[in-house]
Protein backbone atom coordinates (compact mmCIF):
# COMPACT_ATOMS: atom_id res chain seq x y z
CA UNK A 1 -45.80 28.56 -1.88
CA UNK A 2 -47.29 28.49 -4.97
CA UNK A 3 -49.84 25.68 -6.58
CA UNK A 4 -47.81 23.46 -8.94
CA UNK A 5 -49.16 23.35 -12.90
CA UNK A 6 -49.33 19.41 -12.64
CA UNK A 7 -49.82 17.06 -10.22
CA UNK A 8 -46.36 15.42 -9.63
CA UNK A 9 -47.31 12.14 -9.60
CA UNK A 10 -49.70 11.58 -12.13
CA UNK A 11 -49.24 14.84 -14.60
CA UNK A 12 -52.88 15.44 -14.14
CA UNK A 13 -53.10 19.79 -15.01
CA UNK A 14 -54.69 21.05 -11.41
CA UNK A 15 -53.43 25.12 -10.89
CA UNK A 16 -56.77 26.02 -12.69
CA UNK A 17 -58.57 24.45 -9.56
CA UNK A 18 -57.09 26.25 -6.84
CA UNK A 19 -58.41 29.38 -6.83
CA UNK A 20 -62.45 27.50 -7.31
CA UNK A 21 -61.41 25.09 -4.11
CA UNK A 22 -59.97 28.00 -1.83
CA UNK A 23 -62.85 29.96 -2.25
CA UNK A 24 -65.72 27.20 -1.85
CA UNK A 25 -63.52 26.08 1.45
CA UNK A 26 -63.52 29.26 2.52
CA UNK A 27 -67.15 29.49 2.83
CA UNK A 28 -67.92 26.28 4.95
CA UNK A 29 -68.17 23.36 2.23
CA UNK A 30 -66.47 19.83 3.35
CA UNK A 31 -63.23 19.59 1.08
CA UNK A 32 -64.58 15.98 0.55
CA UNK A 33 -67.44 17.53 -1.73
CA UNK A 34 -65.38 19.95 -3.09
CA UNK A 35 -62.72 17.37 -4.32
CA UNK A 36 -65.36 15.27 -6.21
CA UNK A 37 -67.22 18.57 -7.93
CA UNK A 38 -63.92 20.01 -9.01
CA UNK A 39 -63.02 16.50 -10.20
CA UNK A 40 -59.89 15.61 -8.31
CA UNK A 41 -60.19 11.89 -8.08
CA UNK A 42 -56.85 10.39 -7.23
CA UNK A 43 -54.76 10.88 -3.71
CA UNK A 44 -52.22 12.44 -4.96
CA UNK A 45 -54.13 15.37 -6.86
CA UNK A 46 -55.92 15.84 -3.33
CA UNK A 47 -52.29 15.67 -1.29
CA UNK A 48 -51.10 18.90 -3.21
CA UNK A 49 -54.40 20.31 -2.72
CA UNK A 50 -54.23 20.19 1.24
CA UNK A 51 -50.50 20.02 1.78
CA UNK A 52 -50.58 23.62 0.30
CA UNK A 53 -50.03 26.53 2.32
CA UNK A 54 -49.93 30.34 0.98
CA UNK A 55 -46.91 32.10 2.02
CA UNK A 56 -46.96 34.74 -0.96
CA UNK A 57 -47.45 37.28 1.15
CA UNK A 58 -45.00 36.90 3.55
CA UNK A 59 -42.05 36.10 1.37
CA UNK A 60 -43.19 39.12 -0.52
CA UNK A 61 -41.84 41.22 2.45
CA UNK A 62 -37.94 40.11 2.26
CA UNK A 63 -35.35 41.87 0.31
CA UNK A 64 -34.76 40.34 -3.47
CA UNK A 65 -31.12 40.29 -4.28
């Protein structure tokens, strides 16, 4: 749902990168290139970065007890 702060494997801080890489995938770049200018080396940076899915929005629309 939401980006985590740190990478969980390797405590690397990657949040600030999310909204940079949604937008430059959003316009057409390869993720590939986009990876190595943001500077997300390591796998499991890169894992978080295309496991994630935004469901904001739609959680947003049920009932908070």
């Amino acid at each position: 749902m939401i980006i985590p702060v740190r990478c969980f494997s390797c405590g690397k801080p990657i949040a600030h990168l999310w909204n940079q890489y949604k937008e430059k995938v959003a316009k057409g770049e390869d993720p590939k290139k986009v990876f190595e200018e943001l500077g997300l080396d390591r796998y499991c940076c890169r894992a978080i970065f295309l496991g994630q899915v935004d469901n904001l929005e739609l959680v947003n629309k049920f009932k908070k007890y």
